[in-house]
PDB file of N, CA and C in Angstrom:
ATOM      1  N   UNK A   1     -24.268   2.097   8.170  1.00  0.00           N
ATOM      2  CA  UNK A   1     -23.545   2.035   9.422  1.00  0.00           C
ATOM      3  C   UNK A   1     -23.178   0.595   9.776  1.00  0.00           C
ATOM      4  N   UNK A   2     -24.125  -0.343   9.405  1.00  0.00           N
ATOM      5  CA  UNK A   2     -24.070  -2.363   9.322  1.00  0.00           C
ATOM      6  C   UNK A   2     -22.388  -2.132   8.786  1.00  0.00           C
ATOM      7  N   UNK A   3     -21.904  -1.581   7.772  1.00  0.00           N
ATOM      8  CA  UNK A   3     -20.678  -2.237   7.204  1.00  0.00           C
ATOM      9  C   UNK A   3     -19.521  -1.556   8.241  1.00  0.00           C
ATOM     10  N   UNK A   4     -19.408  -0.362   9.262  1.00  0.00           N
ATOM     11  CA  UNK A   4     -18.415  -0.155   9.860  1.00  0.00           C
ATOM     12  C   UNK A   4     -18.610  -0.444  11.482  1.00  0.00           C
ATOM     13  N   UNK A   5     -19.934  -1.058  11.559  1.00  0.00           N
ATOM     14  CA  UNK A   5     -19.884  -1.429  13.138  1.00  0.00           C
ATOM     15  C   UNK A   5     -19.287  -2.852  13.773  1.00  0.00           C
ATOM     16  N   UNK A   6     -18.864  -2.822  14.481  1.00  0.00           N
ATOM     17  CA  UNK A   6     -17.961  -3.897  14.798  1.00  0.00           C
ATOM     18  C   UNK A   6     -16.860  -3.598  15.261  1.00  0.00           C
ATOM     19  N   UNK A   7     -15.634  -4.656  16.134  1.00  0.00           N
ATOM     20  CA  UNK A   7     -14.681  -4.450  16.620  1.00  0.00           C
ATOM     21  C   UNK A   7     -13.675  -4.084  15.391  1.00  0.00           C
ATOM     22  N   UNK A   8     -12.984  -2.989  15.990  1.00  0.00           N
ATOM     23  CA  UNK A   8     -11.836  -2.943  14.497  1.00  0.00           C
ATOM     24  C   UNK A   8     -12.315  -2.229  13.497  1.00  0.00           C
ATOM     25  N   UNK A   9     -13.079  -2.335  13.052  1.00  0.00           N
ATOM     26  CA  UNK A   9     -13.408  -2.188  11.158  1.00  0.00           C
ATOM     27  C   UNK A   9     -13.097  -0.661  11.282  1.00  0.00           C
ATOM     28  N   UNK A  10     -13.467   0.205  11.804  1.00  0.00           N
ATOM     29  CA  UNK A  10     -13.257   1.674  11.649  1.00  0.00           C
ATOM     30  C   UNK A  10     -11.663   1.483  11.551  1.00  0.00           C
ATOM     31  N   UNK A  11     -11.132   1.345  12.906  1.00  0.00           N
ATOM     32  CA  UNK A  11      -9.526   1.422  12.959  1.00  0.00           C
ATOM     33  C   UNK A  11      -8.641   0.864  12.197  1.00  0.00           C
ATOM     34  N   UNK A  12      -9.178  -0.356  11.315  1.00  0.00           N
ATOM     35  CA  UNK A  12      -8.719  -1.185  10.091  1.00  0.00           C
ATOM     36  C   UNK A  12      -8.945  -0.091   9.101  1.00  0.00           C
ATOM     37  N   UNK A  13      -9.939   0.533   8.906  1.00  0.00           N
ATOM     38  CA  UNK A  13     -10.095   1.581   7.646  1.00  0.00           C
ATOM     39  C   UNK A  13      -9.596   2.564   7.803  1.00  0.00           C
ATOM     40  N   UNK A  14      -8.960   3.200   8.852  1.00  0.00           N
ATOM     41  CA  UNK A  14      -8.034   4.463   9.075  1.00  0.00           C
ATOM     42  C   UNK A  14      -6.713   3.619   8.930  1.00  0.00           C
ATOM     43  N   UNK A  15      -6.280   2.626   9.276  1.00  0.00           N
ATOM     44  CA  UNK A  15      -5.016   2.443   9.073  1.00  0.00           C
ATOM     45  C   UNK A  15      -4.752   1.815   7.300  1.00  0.00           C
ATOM     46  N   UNK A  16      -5.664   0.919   6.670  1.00  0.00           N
ATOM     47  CA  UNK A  16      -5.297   1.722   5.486  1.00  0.00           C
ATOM     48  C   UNK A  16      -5.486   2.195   4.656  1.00  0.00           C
ATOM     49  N   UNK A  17      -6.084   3.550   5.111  1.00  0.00           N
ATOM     50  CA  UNK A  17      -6.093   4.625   4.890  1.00  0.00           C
ATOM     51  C   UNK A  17      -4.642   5.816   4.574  1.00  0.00           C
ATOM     52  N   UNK A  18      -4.100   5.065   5.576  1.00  0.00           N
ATOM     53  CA  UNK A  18      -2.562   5.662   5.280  1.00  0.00           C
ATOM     54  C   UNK A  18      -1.646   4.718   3.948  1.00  0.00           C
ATOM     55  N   UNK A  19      -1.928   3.547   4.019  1.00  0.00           N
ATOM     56  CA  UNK A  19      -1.060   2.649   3.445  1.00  0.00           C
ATOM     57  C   UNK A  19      -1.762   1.150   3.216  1.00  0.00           C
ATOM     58  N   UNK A  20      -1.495   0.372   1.961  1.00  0.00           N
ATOM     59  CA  UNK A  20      -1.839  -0.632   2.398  1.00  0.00           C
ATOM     60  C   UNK A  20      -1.028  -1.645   3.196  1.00  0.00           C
ATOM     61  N   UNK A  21      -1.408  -2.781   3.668  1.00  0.00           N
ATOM     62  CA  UNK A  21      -0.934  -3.800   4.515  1.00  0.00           C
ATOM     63  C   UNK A  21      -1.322  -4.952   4.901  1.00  0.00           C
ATOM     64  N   UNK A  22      -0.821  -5.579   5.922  1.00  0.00           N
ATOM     65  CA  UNK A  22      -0.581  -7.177   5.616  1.00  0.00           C
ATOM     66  C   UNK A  22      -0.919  -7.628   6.811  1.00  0.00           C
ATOM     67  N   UNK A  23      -1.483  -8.659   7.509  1.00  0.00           N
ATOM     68  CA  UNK A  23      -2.032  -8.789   8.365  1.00  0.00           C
ATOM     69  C   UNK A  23      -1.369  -8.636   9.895  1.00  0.00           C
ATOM     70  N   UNK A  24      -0.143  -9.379   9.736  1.00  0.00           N
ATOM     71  CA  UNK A  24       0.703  -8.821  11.161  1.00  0.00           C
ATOM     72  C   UNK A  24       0.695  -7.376  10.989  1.00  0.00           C
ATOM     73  N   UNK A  25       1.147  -6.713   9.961  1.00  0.00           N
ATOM     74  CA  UNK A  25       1.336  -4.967  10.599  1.00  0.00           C
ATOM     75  C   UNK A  25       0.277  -4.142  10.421  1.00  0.00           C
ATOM     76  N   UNK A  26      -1.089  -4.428  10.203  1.00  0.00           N
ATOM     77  CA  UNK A  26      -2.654  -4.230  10.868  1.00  0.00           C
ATOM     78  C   UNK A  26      -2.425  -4.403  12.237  1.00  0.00           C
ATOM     79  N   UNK A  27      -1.656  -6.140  12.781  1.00  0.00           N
ATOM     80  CA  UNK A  27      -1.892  -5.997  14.022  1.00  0.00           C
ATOM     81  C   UNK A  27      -1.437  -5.468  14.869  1.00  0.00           C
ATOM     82  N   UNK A  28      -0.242  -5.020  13.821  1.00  0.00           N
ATOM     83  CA  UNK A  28       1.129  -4.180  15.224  1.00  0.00           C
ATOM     84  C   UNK A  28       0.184  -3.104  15.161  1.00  0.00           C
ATOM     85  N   UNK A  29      -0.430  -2.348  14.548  1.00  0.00           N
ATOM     86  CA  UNK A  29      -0.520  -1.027  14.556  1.00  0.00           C
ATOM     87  C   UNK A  29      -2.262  -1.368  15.592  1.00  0.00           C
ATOM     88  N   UNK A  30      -2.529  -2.221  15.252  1.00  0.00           N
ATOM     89  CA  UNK A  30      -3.697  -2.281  16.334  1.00  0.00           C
ATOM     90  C   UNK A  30      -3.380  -3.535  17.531  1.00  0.00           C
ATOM     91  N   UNK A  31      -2.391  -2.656  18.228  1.00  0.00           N
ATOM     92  CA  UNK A  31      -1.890  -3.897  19.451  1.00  0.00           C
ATOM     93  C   UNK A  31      -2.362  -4.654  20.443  1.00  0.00           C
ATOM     94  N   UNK A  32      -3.867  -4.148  20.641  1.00  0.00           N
ATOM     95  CA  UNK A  32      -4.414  -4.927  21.247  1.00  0.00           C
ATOM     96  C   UNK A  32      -5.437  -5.776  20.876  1.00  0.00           C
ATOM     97  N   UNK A  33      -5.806  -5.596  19.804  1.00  0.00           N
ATOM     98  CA  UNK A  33      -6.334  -6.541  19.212  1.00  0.00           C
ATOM     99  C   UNK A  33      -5.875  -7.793  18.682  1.00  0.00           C
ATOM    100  N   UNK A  34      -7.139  -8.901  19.036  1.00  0.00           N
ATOM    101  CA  UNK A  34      -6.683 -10.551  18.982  1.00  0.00           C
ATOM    102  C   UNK A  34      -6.623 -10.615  17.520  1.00  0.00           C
ATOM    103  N   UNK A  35      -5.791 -11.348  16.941  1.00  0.00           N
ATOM    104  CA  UNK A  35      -5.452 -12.061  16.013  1.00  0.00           C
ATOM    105  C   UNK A  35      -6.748 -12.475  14.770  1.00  0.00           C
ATOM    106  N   UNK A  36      -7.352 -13.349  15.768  1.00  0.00           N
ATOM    107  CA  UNK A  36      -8.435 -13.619  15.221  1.00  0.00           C
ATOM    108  C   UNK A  36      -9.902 -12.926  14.776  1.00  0.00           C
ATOM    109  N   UNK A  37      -9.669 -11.611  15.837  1.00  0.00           N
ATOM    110  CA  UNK A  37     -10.889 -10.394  15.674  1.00  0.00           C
ATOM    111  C   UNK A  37     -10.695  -9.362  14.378  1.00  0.00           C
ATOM    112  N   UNK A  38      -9.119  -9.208  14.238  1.00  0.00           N
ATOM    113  CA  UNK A  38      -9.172  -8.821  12.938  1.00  0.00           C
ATOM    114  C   UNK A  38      -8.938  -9.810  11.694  1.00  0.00           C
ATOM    115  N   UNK A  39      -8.663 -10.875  11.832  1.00  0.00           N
ATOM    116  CA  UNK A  39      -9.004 -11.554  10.447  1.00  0.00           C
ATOM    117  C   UNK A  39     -10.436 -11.963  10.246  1.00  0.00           C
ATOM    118  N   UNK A  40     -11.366 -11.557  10.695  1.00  0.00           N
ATOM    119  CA  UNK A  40     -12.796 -11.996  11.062  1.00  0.00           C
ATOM    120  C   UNK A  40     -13.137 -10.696  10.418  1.00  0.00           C
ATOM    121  N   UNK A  41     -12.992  -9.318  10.933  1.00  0.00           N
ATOM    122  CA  UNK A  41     -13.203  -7.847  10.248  1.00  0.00           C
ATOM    123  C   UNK A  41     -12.873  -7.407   9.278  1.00  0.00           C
ATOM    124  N   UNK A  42     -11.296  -8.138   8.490  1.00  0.00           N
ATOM    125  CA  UNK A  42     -11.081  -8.252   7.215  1.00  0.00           C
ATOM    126  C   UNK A  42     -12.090  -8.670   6.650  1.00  0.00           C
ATOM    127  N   UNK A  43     -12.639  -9.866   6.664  1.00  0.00           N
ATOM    128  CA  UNK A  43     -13.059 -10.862   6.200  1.00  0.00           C
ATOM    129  C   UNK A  43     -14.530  -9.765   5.775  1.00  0.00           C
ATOM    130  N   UNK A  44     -15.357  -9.139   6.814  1.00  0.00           N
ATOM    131  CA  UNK A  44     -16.103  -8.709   6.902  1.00  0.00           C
ATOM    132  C   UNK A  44     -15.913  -7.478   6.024  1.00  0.00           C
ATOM    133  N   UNK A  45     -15.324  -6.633   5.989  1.00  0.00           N
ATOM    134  CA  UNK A  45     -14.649  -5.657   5.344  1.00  0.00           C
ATOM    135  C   UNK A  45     -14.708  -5.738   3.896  1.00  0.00           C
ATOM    136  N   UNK A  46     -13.811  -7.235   3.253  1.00  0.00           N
ATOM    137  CA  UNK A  46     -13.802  -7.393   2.219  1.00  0.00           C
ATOM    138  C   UNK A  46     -15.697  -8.101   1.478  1.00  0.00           C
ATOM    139  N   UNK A  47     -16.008  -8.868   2.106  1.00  0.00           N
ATOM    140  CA  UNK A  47     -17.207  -8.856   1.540  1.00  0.00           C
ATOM    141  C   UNK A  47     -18.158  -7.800   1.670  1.00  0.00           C
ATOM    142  N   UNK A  48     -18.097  -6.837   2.669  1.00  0.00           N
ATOM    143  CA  UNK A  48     -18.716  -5.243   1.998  1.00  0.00           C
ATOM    144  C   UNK A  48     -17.800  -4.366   1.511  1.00  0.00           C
ATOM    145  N   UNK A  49     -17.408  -4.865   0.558  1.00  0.00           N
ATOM    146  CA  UNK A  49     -16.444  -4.123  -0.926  1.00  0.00           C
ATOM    147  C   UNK A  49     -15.834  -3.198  -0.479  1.00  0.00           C
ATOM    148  N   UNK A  50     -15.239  -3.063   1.380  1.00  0.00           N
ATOM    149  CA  UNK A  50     -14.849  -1.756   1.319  1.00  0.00           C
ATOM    150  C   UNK A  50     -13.196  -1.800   1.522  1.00  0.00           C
ATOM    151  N   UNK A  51     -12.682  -2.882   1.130  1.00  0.00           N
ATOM    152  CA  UNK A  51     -11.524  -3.361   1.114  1.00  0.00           C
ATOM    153  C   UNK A  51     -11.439  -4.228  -0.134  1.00  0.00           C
ATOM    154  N   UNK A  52     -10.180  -4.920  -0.552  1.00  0.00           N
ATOM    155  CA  UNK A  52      -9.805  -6.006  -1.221  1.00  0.00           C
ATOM    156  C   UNK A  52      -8.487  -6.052  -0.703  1.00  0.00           C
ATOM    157  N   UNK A  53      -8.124  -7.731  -1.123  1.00  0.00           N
ATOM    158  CA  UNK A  53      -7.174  -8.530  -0.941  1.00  0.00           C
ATOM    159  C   UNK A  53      -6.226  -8.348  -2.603  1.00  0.00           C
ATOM    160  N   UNK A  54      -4.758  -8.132  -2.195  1.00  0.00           N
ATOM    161  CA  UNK A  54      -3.988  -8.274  -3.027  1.00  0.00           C
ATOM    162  C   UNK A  54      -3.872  -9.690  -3.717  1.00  0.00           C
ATOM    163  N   UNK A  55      -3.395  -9.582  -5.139  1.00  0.00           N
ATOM    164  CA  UNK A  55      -3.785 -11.183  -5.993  1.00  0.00           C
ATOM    165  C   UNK A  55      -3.003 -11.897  -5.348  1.00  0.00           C
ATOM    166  N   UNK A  56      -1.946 -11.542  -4.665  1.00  0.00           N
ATOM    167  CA  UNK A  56      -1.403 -12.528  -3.961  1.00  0.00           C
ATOM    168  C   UNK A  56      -1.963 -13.120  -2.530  1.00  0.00           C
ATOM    169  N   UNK A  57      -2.902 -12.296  -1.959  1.00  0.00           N
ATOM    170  CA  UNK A  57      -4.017 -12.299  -1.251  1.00  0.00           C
ATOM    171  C   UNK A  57      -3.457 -11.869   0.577  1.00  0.00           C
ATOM    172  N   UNK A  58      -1.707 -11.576   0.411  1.00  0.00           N
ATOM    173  CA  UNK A  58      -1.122 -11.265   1.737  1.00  0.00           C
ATOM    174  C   UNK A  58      -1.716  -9.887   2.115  1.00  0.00           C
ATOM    175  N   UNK A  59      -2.191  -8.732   0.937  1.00  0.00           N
ATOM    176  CA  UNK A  59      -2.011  -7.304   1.502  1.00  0.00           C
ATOM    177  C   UNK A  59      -3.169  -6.814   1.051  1.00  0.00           C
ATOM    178  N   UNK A  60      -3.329  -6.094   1.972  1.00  0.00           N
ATOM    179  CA  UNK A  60      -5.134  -5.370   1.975  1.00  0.00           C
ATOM    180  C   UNK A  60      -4.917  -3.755   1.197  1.00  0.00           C
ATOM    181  N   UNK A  61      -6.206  -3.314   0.927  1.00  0.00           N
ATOM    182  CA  UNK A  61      -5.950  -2.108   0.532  1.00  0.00           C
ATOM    183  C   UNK A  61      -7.716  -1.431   0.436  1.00  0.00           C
ATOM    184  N   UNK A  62      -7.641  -0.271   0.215  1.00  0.00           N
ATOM    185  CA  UNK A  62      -8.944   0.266   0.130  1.00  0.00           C
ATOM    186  C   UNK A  62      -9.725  -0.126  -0.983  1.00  0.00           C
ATOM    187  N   UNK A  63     -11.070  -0.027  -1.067  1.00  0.00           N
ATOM    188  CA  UNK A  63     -11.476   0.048  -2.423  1.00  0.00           C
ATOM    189  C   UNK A  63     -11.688   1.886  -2.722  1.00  0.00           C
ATOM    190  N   UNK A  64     -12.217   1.751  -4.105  1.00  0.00           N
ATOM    191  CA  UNK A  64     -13.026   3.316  -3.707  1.00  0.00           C
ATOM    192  C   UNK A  64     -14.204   3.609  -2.578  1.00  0.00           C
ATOM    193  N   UNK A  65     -15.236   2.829  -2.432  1.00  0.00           N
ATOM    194  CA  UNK A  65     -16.100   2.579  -1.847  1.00  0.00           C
ATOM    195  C   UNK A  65     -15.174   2.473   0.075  1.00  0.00           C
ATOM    196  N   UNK A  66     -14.658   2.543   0.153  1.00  0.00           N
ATOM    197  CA  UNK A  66     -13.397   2.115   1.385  1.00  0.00           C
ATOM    198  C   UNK A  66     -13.064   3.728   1.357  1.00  0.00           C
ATOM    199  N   UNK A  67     -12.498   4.277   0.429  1.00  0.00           N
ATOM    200  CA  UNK A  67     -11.323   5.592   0.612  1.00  0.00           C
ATOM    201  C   UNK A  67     -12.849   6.554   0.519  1.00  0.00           C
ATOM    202  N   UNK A  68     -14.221   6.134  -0.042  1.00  0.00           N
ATOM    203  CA  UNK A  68     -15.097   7.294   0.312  1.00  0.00           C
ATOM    204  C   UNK A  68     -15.528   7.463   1.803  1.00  0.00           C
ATOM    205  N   UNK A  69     -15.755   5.815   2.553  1.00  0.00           N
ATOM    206  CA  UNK A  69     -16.339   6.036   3.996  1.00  0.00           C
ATOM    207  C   UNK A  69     -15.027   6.432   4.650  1.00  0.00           C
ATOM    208  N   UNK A  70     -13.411   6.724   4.057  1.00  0.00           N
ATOM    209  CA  UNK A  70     -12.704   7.216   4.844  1.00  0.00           C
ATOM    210  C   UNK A  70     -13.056   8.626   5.151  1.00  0.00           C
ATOM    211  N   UNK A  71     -13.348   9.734   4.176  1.00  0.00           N
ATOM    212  CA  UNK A  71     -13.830  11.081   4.371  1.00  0.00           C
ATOM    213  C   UNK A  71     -14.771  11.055   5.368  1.00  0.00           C
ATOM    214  N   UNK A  72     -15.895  10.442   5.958  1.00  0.00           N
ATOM    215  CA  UNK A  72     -17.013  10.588   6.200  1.00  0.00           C
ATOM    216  C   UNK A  72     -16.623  10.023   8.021  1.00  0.00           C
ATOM    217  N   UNK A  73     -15.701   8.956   7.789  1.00  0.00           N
ATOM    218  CA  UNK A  73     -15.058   8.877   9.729  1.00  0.00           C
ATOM    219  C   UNK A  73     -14.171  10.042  10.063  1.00  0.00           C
ATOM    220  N   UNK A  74     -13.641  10.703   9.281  1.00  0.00           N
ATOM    221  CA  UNK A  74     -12.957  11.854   9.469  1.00  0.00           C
ATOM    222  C   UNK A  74     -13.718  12.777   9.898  1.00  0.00           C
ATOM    223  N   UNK A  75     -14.410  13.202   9.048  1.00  0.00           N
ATOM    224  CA  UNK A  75     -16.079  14.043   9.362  1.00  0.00           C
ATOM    225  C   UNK A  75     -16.362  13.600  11.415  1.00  0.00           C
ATOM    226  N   UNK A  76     -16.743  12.602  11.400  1.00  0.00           N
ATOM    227  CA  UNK A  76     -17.408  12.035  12.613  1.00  0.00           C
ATOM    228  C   UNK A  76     -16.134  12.672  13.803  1.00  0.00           C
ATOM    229  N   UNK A  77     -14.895  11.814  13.184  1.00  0.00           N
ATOM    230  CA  UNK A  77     -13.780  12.260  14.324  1.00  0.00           C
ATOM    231  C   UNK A  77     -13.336  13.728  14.531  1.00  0.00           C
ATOM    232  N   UNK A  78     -13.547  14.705  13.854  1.00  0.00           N
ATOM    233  CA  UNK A  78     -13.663  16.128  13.693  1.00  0.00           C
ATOM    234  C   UNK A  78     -14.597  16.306  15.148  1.00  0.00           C
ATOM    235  N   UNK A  79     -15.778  15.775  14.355  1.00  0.00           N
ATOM    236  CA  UNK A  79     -17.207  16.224  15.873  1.00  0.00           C
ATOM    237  C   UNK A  79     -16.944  15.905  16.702  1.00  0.00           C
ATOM    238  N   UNK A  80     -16.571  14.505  16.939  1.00  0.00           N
ATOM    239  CA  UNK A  80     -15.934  13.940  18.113  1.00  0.00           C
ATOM    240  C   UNK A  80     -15.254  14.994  19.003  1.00  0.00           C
ATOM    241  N   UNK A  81     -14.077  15.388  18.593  1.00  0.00           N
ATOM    242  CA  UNK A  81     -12.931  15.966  19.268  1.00  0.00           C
ATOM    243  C   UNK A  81     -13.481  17.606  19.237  1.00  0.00           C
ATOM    244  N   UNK A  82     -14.598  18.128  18.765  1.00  0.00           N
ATOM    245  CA  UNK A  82     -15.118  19.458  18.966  1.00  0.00           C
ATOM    246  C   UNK A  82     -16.235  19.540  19.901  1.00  0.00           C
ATOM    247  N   UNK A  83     -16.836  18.227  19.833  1.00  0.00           N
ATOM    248  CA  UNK A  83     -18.040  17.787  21.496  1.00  0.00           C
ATOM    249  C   UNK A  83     -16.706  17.621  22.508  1.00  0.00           C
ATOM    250  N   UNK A  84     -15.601  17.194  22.958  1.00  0.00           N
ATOM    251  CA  UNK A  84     -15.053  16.418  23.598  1.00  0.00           C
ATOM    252  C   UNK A  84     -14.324  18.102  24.180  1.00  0.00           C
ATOM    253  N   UNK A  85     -14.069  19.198  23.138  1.00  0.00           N
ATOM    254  CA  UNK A  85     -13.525  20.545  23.774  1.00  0.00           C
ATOM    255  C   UNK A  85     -14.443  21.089  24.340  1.00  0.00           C
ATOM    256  N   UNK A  86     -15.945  21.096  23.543  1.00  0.00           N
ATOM    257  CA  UNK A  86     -16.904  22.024  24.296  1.00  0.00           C
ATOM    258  C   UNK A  86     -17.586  21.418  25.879  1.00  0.00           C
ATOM    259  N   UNK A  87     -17.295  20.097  25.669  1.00  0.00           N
ATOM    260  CA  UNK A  87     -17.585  19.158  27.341  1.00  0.00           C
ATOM    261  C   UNK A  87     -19.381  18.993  27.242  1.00  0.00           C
ATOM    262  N   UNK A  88     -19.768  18.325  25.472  1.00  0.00           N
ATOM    263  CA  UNK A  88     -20.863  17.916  25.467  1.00  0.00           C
ATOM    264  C   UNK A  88     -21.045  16.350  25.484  1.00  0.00           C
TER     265      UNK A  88
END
């Protein structure tokens, strides 16, 4: 749970999850987040292997280890939104 707690890191791993990407359009897609909070969660991200940096080092992407804890926030956000109908 140490590698997805923190500001961002979940919402960084659902977004790419869809696609990889590059640090401004991480941030468009997470608009309120500072600049600096997600290059700090990258950062964090990539040294727990659950990301890497393209060789050119502009564009992020999953690892495997990344696209497995994607199944498993899906899982969580499922419960989420089935506590949130039943009003637990």
């Amino acid at each position: 749970m140490q590698t997805i707690r923190g500001q961002w890191k979940a919402s960084i791993l659902m977004a790419l999850s869809e696609a990889e990407s590059d640090i401004p359009a991480l941030q468009g897609r997470l608009a309120v987040a500072d600049r600096r909070v997600v290059v700090r969660a990258l950062r964090e991200l990539e040294e727990d292997r659950l990301i890497e940096r393209s060789a050119g080092g502009t564009r992020y992407s999953l690892t495997s280890d990344g696209s497995q804890i994607i199944e498993i926030l899906g899982d969580i956000a499922r419960w989420q939104r089935a506590r949130s109908k039943t009003g637990t």
